[in-house]
C-alpha atoms as a PDB file:
ATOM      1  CA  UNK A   1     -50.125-106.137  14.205  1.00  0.00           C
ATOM      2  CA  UNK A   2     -50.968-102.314  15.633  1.00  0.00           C
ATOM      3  CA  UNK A   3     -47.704 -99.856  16.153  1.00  0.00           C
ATOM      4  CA  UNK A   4     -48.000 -96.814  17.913  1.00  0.00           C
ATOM      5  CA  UNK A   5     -45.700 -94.376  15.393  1.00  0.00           C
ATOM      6  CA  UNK A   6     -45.885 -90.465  17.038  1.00  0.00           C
ATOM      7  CA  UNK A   7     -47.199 -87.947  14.801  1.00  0.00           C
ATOM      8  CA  UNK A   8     -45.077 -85.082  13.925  1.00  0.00           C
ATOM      9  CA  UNK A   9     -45.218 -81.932  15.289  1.00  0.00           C
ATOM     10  CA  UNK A  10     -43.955 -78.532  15.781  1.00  0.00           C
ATOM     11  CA  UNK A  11     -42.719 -78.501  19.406  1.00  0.00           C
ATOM     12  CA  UNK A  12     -39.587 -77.335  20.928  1.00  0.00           C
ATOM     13  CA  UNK A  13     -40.235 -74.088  21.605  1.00  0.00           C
ATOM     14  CA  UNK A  14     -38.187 -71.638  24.302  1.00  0.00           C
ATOM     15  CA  UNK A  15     -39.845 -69.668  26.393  1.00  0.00           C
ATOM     16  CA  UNK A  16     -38.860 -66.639  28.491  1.00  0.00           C
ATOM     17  CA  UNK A  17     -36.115 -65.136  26.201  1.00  0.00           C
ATOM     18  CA  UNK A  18     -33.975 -62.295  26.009  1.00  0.00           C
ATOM     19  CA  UNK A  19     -31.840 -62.470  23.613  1.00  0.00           C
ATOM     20  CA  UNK A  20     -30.611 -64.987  20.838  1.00  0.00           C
ATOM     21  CA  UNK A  21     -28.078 -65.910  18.237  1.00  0.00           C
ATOM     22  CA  UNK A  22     -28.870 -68.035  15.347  1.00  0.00           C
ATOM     23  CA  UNK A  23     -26.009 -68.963  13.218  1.00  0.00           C
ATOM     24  CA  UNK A  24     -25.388 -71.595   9.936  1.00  0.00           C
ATOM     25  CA  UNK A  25     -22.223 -71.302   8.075  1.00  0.00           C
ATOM     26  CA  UNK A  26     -20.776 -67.937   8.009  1.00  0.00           C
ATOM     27  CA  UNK A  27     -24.039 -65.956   8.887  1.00  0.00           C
ATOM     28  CA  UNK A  28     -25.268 -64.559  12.326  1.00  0.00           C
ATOM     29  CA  UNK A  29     -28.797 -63.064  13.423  1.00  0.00           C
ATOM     30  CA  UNK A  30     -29.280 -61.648  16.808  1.00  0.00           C
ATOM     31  CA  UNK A  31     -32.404 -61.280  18.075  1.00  0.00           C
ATOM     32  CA  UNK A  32     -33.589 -59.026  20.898  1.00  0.00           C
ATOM     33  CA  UNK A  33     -35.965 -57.570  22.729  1.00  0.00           C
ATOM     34  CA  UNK A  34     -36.911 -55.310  26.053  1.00  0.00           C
ATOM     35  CA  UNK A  35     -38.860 -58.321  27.322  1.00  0.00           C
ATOM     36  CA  UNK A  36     -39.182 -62.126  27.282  1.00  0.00           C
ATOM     37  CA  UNK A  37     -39.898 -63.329  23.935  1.00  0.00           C
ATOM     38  CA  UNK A  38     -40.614 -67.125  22.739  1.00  0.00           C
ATOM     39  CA  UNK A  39     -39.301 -68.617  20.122  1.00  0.00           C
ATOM     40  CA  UNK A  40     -38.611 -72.055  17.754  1.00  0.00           C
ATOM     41  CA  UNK A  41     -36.326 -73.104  15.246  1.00  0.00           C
ATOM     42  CA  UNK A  42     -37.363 -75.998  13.004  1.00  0.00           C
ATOM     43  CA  UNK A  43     -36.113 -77.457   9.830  1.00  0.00           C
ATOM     44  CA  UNK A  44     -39.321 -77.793   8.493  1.00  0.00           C
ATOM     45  CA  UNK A  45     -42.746 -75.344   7.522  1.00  0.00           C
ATOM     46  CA  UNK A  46     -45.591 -75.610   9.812  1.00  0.00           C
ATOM     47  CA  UNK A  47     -47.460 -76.845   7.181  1.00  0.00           C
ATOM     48  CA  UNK A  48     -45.169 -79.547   6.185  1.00  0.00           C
ATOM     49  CA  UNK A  49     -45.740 -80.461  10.185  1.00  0.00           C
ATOM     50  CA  UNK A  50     -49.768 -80.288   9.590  1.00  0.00           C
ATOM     51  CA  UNK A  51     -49.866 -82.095   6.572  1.00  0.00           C
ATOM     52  CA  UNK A  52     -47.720 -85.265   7.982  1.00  0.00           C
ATOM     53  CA  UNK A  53     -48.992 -88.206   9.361  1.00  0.00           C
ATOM     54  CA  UNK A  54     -45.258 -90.142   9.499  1.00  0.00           C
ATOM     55  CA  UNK A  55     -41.903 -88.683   9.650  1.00  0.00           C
ATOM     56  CA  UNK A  56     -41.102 -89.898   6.488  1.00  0.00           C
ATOM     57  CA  UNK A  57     -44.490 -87.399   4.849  1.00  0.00           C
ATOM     58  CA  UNK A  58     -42.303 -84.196   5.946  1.00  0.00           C
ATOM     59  CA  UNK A  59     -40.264 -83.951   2.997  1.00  0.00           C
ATOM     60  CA  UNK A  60     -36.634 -82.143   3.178  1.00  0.00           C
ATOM     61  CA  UNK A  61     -35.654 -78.650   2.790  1.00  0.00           C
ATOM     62  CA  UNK A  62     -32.934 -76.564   2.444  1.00  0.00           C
ATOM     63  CA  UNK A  63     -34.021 -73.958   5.309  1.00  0.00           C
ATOM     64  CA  UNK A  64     -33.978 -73.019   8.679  1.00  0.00           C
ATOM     65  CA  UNK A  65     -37.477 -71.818   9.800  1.00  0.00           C
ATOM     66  CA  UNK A  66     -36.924 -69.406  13.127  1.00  0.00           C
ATOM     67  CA  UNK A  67     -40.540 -68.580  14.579  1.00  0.00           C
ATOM     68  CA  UNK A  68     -40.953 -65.450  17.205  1.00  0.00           C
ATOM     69  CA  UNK A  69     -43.767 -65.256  19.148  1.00  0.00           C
ATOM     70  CA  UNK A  70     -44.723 -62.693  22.997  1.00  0.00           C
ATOM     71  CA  UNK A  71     -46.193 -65.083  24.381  1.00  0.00           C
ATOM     72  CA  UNK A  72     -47.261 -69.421  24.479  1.00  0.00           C
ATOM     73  CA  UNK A  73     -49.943 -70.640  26.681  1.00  0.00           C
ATOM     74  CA  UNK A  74     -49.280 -73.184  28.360  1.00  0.00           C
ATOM     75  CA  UNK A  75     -50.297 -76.934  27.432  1.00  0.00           C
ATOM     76  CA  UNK A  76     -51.938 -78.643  29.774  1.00  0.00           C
ATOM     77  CA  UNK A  77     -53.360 -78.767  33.189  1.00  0.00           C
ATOM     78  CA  UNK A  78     -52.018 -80.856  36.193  1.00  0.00           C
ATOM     79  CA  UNK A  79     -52.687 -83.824  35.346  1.00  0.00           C
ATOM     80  CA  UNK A  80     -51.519 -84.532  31.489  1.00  0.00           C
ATOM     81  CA  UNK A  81     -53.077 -83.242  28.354  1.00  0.00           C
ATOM     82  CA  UNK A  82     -56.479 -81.318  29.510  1.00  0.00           C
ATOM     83  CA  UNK A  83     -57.282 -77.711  29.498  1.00  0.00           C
ATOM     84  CA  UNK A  84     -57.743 -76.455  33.060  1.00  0.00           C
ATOM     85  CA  UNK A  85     -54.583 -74.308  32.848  1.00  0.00           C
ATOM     86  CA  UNK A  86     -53.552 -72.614  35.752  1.00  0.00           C
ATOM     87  CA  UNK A  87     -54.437 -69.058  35.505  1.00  0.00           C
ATOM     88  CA  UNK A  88     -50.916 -67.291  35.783  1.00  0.00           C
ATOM     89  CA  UNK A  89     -50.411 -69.330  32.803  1.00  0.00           C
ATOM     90  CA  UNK A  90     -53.556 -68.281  30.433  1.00  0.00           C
ATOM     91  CA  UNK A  91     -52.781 -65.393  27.774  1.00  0.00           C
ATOM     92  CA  UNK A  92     -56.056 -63.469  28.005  1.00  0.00           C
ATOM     93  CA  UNK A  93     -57.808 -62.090  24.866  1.00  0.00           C
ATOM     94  CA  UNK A  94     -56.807 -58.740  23.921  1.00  0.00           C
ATOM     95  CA  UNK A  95     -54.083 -56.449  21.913  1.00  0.00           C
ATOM     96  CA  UNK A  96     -50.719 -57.202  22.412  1.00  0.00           C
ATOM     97  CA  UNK A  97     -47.649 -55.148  21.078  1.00  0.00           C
ATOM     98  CA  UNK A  98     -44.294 -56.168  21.477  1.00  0.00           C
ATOM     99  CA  UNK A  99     -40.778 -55.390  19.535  1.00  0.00           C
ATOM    100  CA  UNK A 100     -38.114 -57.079  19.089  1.00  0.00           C
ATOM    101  CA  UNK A 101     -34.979 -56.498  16.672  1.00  0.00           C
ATOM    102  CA  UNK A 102     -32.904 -58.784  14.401  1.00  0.00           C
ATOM    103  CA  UNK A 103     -29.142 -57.636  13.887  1.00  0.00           C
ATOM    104  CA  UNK A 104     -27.330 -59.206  10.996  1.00  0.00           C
ATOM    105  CA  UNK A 105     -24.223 -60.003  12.552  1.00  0.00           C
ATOM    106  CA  UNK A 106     -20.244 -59.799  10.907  1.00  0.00           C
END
């Protein structure tokens, strides 16, 4: 007998951000920033993610992993999983600077 079991992977990511609070217990972040931002939040290291074959290879931890990135391409092209993006959607090679600002909150 053959079961299909997804791999796991990082995923869940926002896109087109302004602002955002993270918050666990008693502590607060803001984040910030003059443009759209993306961003994830994952209970796991990307390399606990890359390293897993089953769910149950990902191990535990006691963290909160918050990734900030300008920019995601995007995925996939009309038709499922290929890579004829659209063109509005492409990030083109080059030098990108962005800021953003993280504000410990009371």
């Amino acid at each position: 007998m053959k079961f299909n079991v997804p791999v796991p992977v990082e995923c869940g990511g926002k896109e087109d951000v302004r602002y955002l609070y993270v918050s666990a217990d008693d502590r607060k972040v803001k984040v910030t920033s003059a443009g759209y931002f993306h961003f994830d939040i994952h209970p796991c290291r990307i390399g606990q993610y890359d390293n897993a074959a089953y769910e149950d290879e990902l191990g535990t931890s006691d963290s909160v992993f918050l990734h900030i990135d300008y920019k995601h391409a995007g995925l996939g092209g009309d038709n499922g999983w290929t890579k004829n993006i659209h063109d509005e959607y492409k990030i083109e090679k080059g030098i990108y600077v962005y800021k953003i600002t993280l504000e410990i909150m009371d």
